[in-house]
Protein backbone atom coordinates (compact mmCIF):
# COMPACT_ATOMS: atom_id res chain seq x y z
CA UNK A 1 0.00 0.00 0.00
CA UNK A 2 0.98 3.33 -0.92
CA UNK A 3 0.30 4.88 2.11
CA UNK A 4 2.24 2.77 4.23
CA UNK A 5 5.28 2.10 2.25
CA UNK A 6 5.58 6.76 2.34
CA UNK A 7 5.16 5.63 6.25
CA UNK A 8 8.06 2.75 6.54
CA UNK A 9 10.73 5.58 4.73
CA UNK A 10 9.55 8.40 6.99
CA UNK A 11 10.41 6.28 10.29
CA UNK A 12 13.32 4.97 8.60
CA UNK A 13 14.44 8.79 7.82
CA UNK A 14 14.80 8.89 4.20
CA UNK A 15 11.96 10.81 2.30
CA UNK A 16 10.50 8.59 -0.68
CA UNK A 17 11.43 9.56 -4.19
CA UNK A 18 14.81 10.47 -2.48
CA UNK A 19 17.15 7.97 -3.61
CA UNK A 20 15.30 7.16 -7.00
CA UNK A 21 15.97 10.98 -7.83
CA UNK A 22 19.73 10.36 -6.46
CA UNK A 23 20.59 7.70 -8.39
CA UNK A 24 18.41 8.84 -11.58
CA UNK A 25 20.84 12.11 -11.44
CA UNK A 26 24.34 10.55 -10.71
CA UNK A 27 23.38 8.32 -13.99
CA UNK A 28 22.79 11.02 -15.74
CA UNK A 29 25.50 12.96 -14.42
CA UNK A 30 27.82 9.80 -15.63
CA UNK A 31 26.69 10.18 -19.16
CA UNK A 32 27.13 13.60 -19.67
CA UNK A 33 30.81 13.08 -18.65
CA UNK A 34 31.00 10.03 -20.90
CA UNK A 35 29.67 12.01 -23.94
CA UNK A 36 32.44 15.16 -22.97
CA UNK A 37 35.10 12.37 -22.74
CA UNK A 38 34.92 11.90 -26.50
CA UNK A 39 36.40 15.62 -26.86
CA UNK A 40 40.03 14.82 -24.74
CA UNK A 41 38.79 18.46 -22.65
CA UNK A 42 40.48 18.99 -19.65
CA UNK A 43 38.70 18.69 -16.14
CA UNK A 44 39.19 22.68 -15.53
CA UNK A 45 36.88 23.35 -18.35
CA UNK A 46 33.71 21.42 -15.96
CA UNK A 47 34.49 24.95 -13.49
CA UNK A 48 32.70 27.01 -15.56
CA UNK A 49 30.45 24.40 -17.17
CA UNK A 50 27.69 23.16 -14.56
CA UNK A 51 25.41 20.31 -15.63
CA UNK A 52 21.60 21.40 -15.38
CA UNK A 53 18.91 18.54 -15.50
CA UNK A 54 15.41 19.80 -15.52
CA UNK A 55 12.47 18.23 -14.83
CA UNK A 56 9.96 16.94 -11.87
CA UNK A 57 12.25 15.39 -9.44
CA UNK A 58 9.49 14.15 -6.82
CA UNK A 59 10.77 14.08 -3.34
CA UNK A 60 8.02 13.35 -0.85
CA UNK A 61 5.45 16.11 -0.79
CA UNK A 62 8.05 18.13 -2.90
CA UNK A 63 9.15 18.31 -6.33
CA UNK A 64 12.28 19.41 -7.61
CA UNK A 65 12.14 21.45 -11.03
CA UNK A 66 16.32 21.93 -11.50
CA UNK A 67 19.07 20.00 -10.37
CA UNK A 68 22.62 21.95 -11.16
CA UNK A 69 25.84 19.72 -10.31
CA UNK A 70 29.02 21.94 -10.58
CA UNK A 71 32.80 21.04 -10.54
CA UNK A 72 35.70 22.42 -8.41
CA UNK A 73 39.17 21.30 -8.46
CA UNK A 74 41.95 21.73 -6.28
CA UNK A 75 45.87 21.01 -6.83
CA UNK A 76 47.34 20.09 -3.54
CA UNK A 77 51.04 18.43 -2.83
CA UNK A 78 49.19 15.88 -0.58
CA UNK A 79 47.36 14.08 -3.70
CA UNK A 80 48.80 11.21 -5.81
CA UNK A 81 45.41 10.58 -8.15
CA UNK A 82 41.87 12.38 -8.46
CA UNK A 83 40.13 12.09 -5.01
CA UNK A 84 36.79 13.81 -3.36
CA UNK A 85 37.43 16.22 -1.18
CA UNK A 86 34.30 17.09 -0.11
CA UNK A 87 30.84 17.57 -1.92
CA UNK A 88 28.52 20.50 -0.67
CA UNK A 89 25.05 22.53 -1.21
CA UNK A 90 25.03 25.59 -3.04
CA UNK A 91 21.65 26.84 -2.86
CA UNK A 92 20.63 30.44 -2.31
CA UNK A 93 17.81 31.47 0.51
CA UNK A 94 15.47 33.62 -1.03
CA UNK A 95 14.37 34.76 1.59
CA UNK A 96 14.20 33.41 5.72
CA UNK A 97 12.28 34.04 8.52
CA UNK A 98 13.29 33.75 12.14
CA UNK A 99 11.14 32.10 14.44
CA UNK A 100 10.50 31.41 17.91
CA UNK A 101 13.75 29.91 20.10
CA UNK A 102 15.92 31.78 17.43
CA UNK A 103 14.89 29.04 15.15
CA UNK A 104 15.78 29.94 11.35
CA UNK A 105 13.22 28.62 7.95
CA UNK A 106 13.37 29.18 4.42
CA UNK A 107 10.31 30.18 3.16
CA UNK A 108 11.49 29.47 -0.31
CA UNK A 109 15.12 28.02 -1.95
CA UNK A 110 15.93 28.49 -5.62
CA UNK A 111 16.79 24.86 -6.75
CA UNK A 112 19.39 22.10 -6.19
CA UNK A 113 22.57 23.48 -6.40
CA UNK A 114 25.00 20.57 -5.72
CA UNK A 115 28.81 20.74 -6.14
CA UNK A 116 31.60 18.25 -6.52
CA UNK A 117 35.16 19.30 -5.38
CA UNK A 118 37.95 16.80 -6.42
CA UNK A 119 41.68 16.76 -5.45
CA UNK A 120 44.46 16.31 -7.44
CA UNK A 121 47.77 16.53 -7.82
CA UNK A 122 49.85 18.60 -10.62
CA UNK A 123 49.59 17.14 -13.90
CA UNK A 124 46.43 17.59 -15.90
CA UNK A 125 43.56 15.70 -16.02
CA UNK A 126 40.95 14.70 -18.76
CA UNK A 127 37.22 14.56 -18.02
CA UNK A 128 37.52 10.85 -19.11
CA UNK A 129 39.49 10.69 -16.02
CA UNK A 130 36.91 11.80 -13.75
CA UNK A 131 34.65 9.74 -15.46
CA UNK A 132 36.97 7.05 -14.93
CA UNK A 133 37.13 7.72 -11.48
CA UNK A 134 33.53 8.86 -10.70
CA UNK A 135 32.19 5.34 -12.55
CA UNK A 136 34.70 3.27 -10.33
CA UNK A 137 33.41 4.84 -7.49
CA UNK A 138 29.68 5.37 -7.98
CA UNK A 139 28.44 3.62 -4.69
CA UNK A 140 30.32 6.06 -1.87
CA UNK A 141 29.95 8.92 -4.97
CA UNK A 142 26.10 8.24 -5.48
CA UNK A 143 25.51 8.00 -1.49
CA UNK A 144 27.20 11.27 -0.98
CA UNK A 145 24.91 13.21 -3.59
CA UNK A 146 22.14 11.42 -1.74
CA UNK A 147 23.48 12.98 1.28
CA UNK A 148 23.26 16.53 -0.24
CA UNK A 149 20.17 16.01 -1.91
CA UNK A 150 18.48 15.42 1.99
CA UNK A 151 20.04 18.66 3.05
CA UNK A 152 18.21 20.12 0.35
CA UNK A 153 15.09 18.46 1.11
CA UNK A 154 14.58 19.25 4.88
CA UNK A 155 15.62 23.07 3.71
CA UNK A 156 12.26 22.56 0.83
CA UNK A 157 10.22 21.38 3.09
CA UNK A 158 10.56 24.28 5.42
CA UNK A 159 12.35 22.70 8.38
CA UNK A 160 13.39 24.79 11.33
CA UNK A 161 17.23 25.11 12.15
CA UNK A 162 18.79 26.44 15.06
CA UNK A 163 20.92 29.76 14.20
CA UNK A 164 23.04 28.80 17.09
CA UNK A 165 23.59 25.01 15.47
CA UNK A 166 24.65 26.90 11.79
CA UNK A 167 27.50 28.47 13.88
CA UNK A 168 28.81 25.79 15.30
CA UNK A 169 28.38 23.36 12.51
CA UNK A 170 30.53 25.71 10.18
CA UNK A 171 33.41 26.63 13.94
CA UNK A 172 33.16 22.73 13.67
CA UNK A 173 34.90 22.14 10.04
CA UNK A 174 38.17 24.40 11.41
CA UNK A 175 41.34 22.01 11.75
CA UNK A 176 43.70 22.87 14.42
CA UNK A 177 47.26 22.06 12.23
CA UNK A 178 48.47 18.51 11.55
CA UNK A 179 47.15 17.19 15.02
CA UNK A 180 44.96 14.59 14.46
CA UNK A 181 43.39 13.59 17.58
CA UNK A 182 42.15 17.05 17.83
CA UNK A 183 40.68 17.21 14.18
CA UNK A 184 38.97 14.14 14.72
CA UNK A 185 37.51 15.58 18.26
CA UNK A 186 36.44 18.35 15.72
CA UNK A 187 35.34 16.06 13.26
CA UNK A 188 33.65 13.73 15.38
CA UNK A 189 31.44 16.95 16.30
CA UNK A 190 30.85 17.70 13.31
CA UNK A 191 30.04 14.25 12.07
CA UNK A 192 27.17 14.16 14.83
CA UNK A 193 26.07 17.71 14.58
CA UNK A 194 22.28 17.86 14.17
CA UNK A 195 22.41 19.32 10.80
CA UNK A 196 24.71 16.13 9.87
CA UNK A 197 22.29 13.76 11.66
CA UNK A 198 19.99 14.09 9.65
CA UNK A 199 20.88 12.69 6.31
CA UNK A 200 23.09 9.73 8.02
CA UNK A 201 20.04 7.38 7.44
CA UNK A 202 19.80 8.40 3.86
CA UNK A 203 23.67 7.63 3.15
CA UNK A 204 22.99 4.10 4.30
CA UNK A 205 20.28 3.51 2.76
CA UNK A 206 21.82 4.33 -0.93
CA UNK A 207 24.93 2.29 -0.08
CA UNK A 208 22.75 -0.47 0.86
CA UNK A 209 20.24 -0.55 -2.32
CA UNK A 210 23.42 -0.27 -4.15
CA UNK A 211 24.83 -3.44 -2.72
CA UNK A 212 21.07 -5.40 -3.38
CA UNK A 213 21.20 -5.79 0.59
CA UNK A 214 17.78 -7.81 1.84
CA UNK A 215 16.53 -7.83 5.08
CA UNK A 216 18.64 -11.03 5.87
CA UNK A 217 21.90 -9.85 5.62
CA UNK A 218 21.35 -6.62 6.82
CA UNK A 219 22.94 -7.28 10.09
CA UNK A 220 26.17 -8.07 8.36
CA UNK A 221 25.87 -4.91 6.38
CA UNK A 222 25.41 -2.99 9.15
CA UNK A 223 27.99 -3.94 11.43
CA UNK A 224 30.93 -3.84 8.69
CA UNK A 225 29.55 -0.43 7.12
CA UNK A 226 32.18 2.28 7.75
CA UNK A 227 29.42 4.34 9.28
CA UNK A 228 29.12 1.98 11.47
CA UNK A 229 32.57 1.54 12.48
CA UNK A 230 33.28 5.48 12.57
CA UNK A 231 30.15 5.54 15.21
CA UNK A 232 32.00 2.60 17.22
CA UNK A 233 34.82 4.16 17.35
CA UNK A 234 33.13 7.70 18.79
CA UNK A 235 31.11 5.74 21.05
CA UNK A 236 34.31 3.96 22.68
CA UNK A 237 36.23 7.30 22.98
CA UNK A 238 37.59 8.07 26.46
CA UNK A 239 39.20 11.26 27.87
CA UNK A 240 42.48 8.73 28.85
CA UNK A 241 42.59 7.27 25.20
CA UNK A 242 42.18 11.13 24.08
CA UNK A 243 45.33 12.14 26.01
CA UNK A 244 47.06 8.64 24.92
CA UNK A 245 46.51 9.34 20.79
CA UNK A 246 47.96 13.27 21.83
CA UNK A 247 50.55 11.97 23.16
CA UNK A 248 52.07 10.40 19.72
CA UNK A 249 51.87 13.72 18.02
CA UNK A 250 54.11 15.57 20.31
CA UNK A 251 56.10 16.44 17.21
CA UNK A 252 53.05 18.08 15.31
CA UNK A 253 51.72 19.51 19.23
CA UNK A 254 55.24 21.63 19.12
CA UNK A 255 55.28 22.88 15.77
CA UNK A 256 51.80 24.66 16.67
CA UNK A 257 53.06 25.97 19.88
CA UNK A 258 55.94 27.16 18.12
CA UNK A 259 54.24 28.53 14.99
CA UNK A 260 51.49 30.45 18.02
CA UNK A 261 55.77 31.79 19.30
CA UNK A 262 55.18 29.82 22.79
CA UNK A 263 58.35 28.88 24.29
CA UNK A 264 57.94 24.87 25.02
CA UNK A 265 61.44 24.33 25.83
CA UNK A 266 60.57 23.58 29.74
CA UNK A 267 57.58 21.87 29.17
CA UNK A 268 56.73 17.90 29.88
CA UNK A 269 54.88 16.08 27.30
CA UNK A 270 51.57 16.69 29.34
CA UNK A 271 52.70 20.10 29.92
CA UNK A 272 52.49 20.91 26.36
CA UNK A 273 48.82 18.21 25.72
CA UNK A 274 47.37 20.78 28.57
CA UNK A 275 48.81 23.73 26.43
CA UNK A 276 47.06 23.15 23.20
CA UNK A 277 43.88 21.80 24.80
CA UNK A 278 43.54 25.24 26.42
CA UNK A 279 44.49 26.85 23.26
CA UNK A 280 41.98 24.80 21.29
CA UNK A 281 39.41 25.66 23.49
CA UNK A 282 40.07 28.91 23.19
CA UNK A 283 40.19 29.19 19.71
CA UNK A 284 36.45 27.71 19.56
CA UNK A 285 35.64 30.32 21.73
CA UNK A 286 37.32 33.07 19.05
CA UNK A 287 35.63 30.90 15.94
CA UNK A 288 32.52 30.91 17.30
CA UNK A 289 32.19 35.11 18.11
CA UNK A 290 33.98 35.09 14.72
CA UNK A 291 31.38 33.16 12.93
CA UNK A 292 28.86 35.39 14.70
CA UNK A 293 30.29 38.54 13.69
CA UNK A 294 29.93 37.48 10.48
CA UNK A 295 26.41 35.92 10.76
CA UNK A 296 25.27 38.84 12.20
CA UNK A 297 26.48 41.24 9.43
CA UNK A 298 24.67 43.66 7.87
CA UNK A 299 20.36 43.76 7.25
CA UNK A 300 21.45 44.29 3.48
CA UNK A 301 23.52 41.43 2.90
CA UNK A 302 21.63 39.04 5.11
CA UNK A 303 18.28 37.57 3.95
CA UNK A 304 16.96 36.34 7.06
CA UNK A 305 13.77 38.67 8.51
CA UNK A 306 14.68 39.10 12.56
CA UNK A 307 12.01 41.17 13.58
CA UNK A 308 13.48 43.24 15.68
CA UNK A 309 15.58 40.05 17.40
CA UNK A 310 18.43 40.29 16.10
CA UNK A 311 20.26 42.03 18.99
CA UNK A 312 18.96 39.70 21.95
CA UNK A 313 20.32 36.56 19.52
CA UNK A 314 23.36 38.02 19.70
CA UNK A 315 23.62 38.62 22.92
CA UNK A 316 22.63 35.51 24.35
CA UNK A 317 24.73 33.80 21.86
CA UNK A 318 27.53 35.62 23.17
CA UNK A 319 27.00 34.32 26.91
CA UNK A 320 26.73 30.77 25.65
CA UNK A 321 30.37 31.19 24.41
CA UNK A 322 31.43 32.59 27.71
CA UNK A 323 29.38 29.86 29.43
CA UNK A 324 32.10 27.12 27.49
CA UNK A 325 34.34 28.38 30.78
CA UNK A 326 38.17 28.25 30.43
CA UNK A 327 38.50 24.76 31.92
CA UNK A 328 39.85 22.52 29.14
CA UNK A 329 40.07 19.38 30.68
CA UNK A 330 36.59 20.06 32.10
CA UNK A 331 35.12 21.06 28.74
CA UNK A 332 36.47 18.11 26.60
CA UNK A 333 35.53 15.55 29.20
CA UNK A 334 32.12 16.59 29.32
CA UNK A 335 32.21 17.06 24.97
CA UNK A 336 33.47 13.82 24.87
CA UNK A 337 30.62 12.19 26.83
CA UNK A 338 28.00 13.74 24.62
CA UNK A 339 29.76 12.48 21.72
CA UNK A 340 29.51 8.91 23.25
CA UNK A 341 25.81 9.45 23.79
CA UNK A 342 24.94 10.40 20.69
CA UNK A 343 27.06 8.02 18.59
CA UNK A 344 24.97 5.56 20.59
CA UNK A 345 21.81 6.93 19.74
CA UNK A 346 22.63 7.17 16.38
CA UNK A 347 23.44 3.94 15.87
CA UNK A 348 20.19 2.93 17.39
CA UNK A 349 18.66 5.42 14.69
CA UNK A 350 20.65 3.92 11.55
CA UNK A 351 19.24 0.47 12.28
CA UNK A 352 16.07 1.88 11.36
CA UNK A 353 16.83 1.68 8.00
CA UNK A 354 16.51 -1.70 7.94
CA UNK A 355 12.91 -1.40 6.89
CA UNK A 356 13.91 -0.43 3.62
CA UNK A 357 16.00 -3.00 2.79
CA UNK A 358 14.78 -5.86 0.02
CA UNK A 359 12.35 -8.60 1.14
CA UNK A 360 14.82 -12.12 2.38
CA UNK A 361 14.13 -14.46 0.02
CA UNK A 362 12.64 -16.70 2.81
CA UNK A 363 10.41 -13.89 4.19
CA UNK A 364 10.97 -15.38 7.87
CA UNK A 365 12.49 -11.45 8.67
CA UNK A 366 10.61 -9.46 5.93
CA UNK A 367 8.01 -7.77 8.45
CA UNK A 368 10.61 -7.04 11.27
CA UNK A 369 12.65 -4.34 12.01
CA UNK A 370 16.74 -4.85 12.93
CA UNK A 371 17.14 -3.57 16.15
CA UNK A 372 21.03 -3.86 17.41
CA UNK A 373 21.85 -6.91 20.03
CA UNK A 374 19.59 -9.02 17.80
CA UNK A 375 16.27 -8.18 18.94
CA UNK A 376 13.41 -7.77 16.48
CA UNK A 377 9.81 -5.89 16.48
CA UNK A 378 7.05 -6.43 14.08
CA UNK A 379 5.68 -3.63 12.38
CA UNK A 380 2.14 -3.54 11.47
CA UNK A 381 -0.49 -1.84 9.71
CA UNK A 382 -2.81 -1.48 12.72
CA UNK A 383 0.73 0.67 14.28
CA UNK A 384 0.32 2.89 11.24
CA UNK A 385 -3.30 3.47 11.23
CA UNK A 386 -2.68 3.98 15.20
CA UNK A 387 -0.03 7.08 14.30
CA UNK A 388 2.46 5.21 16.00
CA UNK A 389 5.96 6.62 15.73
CA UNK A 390 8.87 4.44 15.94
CA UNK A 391 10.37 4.49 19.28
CA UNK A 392 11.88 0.90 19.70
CA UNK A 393 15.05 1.90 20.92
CA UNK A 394 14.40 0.92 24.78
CA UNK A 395 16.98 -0.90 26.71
């Protein structure tokens, strides 16, 4: 039934129409860049040539009239071969209006606007290269469009979004030099962000179609999906193995101190792990009034409508900051057991998507959902009917 099948993807997160439109794009996208391959054009001529697909692109109660993918490219020392770097939403608010609790809508977006930024090192590429590349890896490739094409969604459909969370989600993609432990602490935040949550479920679920996974082997799936593993790993972080992982990049920890002119010469190894926790903390302090500054810019060059609340936002935003203290060890203890919680709960939340997964061949599982630690509830119509969300995640 049609009804209950828009039902099953709602609980399971992922909008219907969403992934058909995905992977109906990303083919397309592929067969543009097979036709330009013909021509032996380099990959710099796809910056100033975006890809437009029109039509009705039906995304739950939405549809989509344009779709624009554009290219970036950027030479870096680091690369050995064409790589994603990242792959992000370009769309432009019309216009915004904010809410009660300092809560931010779109009352209308003009299109898709999704771009592709590749790295690559010095010598030239052709687009039958990216091609190349792009074709060979169309599962993590397609799943990442997917990704962007949810943002896009919950911003259509006229979802509310903290103005507080769009600070720190964009503080949160800073890098603190070549120390590691601390850009994954930043990372991990940002990977669990709310903004972020919410298109997790949709990444899975295009990996998964894309790998013909049924209801029976979903379990296996699961477990050995990198998202999976990533949200392990954040849910087994400690503050002890925090300081332990610091303490292998002393090398990198000193060329920061140095590079900030702070004499380390009499410092023990812990000495200088408390040193750039404190200066990390600070700096998200500094990124965050930063990011405000510029948030807050000027009526003319800002879209959003604050009726008149635009000076009490920032001033309570302001405390908030000040309220992060300038106790590191207290602040990343207490970060790092919200990032445990909420990998947990995510977790939880991806098994959801089990729903969507093919029928087993012997339908003993097909009307159960996965739940993690191998227990199982039924769903039903009568559940639907009843307007029965999906809260199964009880111990």
């Amino acid at each position: 039934m049609k009804i209950f099948d828009e039902f099953i993807n709602e609980a399971a997160g992922v909008p219907p129409g969403l992934l058909e439109t995905g992977k109906q794009i990303f083919t397309n996208l592929l067969d543009k860049l097979d036709f330009y391959s013909t021509s032996s054009l380099s990959i710099d001529v796809l910056r100033s040539l975006p890809i437009i697909f029109d039509g009705d692109f039906v995304i739950g109660p939405k549809t989509i009239k344009k779709i624009k993918i554009s290219f970036e490219f950027e030479t870096t020392n680091h690369a050995t071969d064409l790589g994603l770097l990242s792959l992000s939403n370009k769309f432009s608010y019309s216009s915004g209006v904010l809410g009660g609790k300092f809560k931010f809508k779109a009352l209308r977006a003009d299109g898709a606007h999704i771009e592709y930024v590749f790295s690559k090192p010095t010598k030239d590429y052709k687009i039958s290269d990216l091609y190349n590349y792009m074709q060979n890896n169309s599962k993590e490739l397609l799943s990442a469009l997917c990704h962007e094409l949810k943002h896009y969604f919950d911003i259509l459909v006229g979802k509310e979004s903290s103005v507080a969370k769009h600070i720190d989600y964009a503080v949160l993609k800073n890098a603190v030099g070549e120390i590691k432990p601390l850009n994954d602490f930043l990372y991990y935040s940002y990977y669990l962000h709310d903004i972020e949550n919410s298109v997790r479920q949709t990444e899975l679920a295009s990996i998964m179609r894309e790998e013909g996974i049924n209801k029976d082997n979903f379990k296996e799936f699961f477990t050995n999906s990198n998202i999976y593993k990533e949200l392990k790993g954040i849910e087994n972080l400690t503050w002890e193995n925090f300081i332990v992982s610091l303490g292998n990049y002393i090398p990198q920890i000193e060329t920061e101190l140095r590079n900030l002119s702070i004499d380390y010469s009499q410092m023990s190894e812990i000495e200088k792990i408390d040193e750039i926790l404190a200066i990390t903390l600070s700096s998200l302090k500094n990124w965050k009034k930063e990011e405000l500054e510029e948030f807050y810019g000027p009526d003319d060059k800002n879209p959003m409508r604050w009726f008149g609340k635009k000076e009490k936002f920032y001033q309570d935003y302001k405390k908030s900051i000040e309220r992060m203290g300038d106790d590191h060890e207290k602040f990343f203890r207490s970060e790092i057991l919200k990032l445990n919680s909420a990998a947990k709960k995510m977790i939880r939340k991806l098994a959801s998507v089990y729903v969507l997964a093919e029928d087993s061949p012997n339908k003993i599982t097909s009307n159960y959902i996965f739940k993690e630690g191998l227990m199982w509830e039924p769903i039903t119509y009568d559940a639907w009917q009843k307007n029965i969300e999906l809260k199964r995640w009880q111990k």
